[in-house]
C-alpha atoms as a PDB file:
ATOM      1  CA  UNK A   1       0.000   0.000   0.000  1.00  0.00           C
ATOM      2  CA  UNK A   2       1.591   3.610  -1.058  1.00  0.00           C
ATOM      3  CA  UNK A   3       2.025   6.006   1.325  1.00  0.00           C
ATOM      4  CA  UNK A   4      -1.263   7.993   0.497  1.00  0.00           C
ATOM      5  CA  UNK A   5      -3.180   5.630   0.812  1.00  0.00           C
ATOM      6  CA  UNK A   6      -1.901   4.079   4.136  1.00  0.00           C
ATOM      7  CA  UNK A   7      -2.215   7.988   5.453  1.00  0.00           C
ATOM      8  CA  UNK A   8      -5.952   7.970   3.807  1.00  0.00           C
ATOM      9  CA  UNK A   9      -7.199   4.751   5.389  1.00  0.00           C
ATOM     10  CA  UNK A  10      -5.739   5.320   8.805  1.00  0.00           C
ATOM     11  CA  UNK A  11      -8.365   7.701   9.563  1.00  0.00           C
ATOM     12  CA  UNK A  12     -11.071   5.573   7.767  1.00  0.00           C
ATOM     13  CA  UNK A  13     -13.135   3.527  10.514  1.00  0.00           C
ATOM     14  CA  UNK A  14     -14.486   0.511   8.776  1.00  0.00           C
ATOM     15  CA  UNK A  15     -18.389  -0.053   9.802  1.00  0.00           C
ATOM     16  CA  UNK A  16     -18.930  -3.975   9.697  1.00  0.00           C
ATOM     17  CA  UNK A  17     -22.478  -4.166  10.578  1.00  0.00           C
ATOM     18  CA  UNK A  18     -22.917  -0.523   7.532  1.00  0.00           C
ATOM     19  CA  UNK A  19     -20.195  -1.516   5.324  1.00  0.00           C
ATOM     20  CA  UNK A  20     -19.458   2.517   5.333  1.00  0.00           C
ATOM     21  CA  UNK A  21     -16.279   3.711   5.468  1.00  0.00           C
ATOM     22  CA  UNK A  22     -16.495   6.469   8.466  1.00  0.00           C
ATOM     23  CA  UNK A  23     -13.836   8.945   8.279  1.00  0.00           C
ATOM     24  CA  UNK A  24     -12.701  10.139  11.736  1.00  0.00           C
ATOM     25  CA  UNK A  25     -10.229  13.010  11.020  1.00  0.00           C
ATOM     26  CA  UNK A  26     -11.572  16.090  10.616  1.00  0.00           C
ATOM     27  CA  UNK A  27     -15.288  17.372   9.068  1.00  0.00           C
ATOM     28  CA  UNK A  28     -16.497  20.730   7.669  1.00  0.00           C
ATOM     29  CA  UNK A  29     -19.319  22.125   8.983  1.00  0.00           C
ATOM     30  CA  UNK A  30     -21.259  20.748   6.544  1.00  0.00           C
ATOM     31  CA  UNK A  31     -20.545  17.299   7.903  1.00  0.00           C
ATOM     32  CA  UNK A  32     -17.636  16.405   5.260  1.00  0.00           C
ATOM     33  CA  UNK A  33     -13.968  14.815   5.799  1.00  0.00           C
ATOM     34  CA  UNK A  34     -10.856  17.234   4.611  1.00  0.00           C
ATOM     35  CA  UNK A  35      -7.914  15.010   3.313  1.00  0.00           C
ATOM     36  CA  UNK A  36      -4.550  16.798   2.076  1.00  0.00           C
ATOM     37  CA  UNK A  37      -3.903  15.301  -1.260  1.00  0.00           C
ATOM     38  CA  UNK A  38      -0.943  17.232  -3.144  1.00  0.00           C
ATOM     39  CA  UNK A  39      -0.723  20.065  -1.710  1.00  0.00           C
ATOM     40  CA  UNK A  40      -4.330  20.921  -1.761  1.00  0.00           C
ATOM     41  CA  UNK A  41      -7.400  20.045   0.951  1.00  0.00           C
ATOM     42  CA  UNK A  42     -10.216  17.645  -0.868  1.00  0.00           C
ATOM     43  CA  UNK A  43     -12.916  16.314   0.366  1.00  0.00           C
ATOM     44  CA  UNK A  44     -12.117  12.964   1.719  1.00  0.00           C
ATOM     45  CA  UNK A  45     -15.093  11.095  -0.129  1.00  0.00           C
ATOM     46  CA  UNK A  46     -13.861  12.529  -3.518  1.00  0.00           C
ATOM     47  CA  UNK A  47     -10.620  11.603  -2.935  1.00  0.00           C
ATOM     48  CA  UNK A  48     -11.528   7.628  -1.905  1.00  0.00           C
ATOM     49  CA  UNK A  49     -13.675   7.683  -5.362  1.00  0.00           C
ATOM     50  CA  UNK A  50     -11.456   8.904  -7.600  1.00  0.00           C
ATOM     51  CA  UNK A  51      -8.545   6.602  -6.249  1.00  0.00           C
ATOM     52  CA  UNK A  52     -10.936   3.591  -5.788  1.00  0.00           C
ATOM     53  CA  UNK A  53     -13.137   4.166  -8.988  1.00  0.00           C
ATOM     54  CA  UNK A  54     -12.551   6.334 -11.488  1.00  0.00           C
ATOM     55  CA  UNK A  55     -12.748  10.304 -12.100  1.00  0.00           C
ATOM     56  CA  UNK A  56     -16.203  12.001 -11.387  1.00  0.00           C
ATOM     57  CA  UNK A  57     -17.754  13.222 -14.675  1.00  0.00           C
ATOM     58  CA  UNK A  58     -17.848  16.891 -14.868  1.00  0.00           C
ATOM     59  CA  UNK A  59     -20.829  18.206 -14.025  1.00  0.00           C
ATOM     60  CA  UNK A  60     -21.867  16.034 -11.731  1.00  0.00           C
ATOM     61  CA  UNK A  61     -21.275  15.551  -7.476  1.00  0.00           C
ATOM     62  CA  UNK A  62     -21.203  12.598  -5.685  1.00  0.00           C
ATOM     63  CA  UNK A  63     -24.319  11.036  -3.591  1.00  0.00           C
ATOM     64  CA  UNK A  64     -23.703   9.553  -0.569  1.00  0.00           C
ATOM     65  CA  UNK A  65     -26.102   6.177  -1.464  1.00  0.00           C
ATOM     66  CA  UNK A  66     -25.818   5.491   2.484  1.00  0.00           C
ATOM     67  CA  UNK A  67     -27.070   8.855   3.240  1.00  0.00           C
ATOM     68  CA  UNK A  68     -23.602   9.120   5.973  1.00  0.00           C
ATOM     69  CA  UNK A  69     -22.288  12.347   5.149  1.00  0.00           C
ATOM     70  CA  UNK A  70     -18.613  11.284   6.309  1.00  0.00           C
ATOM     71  CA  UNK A  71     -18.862   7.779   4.844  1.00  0.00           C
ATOM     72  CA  UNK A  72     -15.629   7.424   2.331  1.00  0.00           C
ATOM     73  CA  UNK A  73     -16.309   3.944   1.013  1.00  0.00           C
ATOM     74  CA  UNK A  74     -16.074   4.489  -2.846  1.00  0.00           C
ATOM     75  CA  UNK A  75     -19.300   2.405  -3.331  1.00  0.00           C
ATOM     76  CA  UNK A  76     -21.296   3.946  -1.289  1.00  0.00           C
ATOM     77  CA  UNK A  77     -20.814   7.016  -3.378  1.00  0.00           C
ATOM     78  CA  UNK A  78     -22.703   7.668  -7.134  1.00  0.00           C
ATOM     79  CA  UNK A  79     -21.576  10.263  -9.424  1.00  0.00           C
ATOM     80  CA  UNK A  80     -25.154  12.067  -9.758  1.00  0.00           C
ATOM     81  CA  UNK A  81     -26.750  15.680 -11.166  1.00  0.00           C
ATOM     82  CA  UNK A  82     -26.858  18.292  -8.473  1.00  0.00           C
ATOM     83  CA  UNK A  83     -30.709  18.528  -8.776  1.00  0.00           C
ATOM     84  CA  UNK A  84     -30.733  14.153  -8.542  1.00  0.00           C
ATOM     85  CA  UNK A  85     -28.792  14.753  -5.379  1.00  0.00           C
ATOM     86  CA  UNK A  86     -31.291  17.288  -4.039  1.00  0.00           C
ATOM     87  CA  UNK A  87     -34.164  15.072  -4.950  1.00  0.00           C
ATOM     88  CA  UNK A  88     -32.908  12.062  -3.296  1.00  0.00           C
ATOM     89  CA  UNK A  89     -31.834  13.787  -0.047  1.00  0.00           C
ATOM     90  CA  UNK A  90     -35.375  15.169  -0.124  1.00  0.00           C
ATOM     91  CA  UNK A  91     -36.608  11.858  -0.056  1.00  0.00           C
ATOM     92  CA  UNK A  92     -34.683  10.696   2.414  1.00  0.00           C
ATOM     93  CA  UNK A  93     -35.639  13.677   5.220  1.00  0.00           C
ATOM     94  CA  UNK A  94     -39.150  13.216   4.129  1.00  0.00           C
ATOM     95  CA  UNK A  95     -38.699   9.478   5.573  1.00  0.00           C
ATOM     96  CA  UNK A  96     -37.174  10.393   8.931  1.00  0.00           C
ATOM     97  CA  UNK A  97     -39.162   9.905  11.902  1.00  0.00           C
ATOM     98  CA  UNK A  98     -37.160  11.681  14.701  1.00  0.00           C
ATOM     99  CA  UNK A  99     -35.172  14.591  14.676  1.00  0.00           C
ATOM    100  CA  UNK A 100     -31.382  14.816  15.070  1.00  0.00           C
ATOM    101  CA  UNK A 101     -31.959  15.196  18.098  1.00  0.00           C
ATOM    102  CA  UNK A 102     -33.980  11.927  18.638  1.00  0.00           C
ATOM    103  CA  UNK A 103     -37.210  13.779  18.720  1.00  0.00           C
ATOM    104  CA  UNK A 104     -40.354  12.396  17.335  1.00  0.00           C
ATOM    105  CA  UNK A 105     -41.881  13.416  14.193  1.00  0.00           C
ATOM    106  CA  UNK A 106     -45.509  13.639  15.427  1.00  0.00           C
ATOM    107  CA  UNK A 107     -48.732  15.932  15.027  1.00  0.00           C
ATOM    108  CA  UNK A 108     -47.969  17.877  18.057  1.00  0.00           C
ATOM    109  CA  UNK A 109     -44.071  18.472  17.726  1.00  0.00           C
ATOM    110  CA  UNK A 110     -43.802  19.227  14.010  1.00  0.00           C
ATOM    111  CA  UNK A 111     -43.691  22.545  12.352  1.00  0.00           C
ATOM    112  CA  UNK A 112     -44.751  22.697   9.034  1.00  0.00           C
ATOM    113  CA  UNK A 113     -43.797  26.086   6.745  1.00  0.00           C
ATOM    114  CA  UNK A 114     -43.202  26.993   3.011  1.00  0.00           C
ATOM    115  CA  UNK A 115     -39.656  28.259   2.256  1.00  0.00           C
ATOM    116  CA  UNK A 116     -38.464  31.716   0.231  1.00  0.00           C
ATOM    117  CA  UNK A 117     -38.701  28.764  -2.735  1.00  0.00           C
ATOM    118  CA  UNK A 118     -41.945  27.618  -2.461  1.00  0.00           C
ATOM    119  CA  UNK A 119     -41.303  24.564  -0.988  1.00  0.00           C
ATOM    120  CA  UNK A 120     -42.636  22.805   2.318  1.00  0.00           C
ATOM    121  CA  UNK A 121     -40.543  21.569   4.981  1.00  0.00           C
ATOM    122  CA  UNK A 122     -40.521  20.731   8.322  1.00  0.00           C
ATOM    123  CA  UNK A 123     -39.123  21.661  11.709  1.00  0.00           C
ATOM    124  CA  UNK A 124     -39.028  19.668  15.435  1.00  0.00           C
ATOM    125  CA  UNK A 125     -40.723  22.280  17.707  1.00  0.00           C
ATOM    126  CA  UNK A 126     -38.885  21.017  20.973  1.00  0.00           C
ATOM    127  CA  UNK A 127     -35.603  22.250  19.068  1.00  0.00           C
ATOM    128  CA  UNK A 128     -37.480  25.207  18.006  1.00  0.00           C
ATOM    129  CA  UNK A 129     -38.094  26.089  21.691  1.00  0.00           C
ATOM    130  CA  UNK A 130     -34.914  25.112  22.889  1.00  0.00           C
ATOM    131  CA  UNK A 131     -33.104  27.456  20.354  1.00  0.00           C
ATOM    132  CA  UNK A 132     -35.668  30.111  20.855  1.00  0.00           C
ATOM    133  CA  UNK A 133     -34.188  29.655  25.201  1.00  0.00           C
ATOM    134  CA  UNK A 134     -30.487  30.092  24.121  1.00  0.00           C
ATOM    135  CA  UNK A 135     -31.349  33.219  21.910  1.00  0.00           C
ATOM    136  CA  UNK A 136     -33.075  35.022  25.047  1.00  0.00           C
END
């Protein structure tokens, strides 16, 4: 194994009972692994797919098929249109049934509004309120 790679998968926790590929160095905000690869900072899963698989077609971003933002296995990971990304991660939030916060999805607790976009979404009113008590 090259030296690259040995420094890639040494922060890559294999997942036996997921099959994903968690990375454990550091995340952006936005929930994605940072890997220095020539001189430059990638994203971790982009790196792992174009070393694993092949190049990612211009035009198009990578979907995390797992839905595990910091999951680096290569086939996990589908070279997809930005709006087919959107779509599916739509989907996907639509199915949850508890927040991130491992609040329920119910009548009562759910906050349904239309954004700037015209679209409808949702919100967990006990992380609402609990925001709403840090603000004040």
């Amino acid at each position: 194994m090259n030296k690259t790679i040995q420094r890639f998968m040494d922060k890559v926790f294999i997942d036996i009972e997921t099959d994903c590929w968690i990375w454990t160095a550091y995340c952006n905000k936005d929930g994605y692994g940072n890997f220095h690869y020539n001189k430059k900072i990638m994203l971790s899963h982009r790196f792992s797919f174009e070393y694993f698989k092949e190049t990612i077609p211009i035009g198009l971003e990578l979907d995390h098929l797992c839905r595990v933002r910091n999951c680096v296995n290569p086939f996990h990971l589908e070279p997809v249109t930005h709006q087919e990304n959107t779509i599916r991660g739509i989907n996907f939030n639509k199915e949850k049934t508890y927040c991130k916060h491992n609040h329920e999805y119910n009548e009562e607790n759910t906050h349904y509004y239309i954004t700037s976009k015209g679209h409808t979404t949702r919100t967990c009113r006990k992380c609402d309120n609990m925001r709403k008590k840090i603000k004040a």
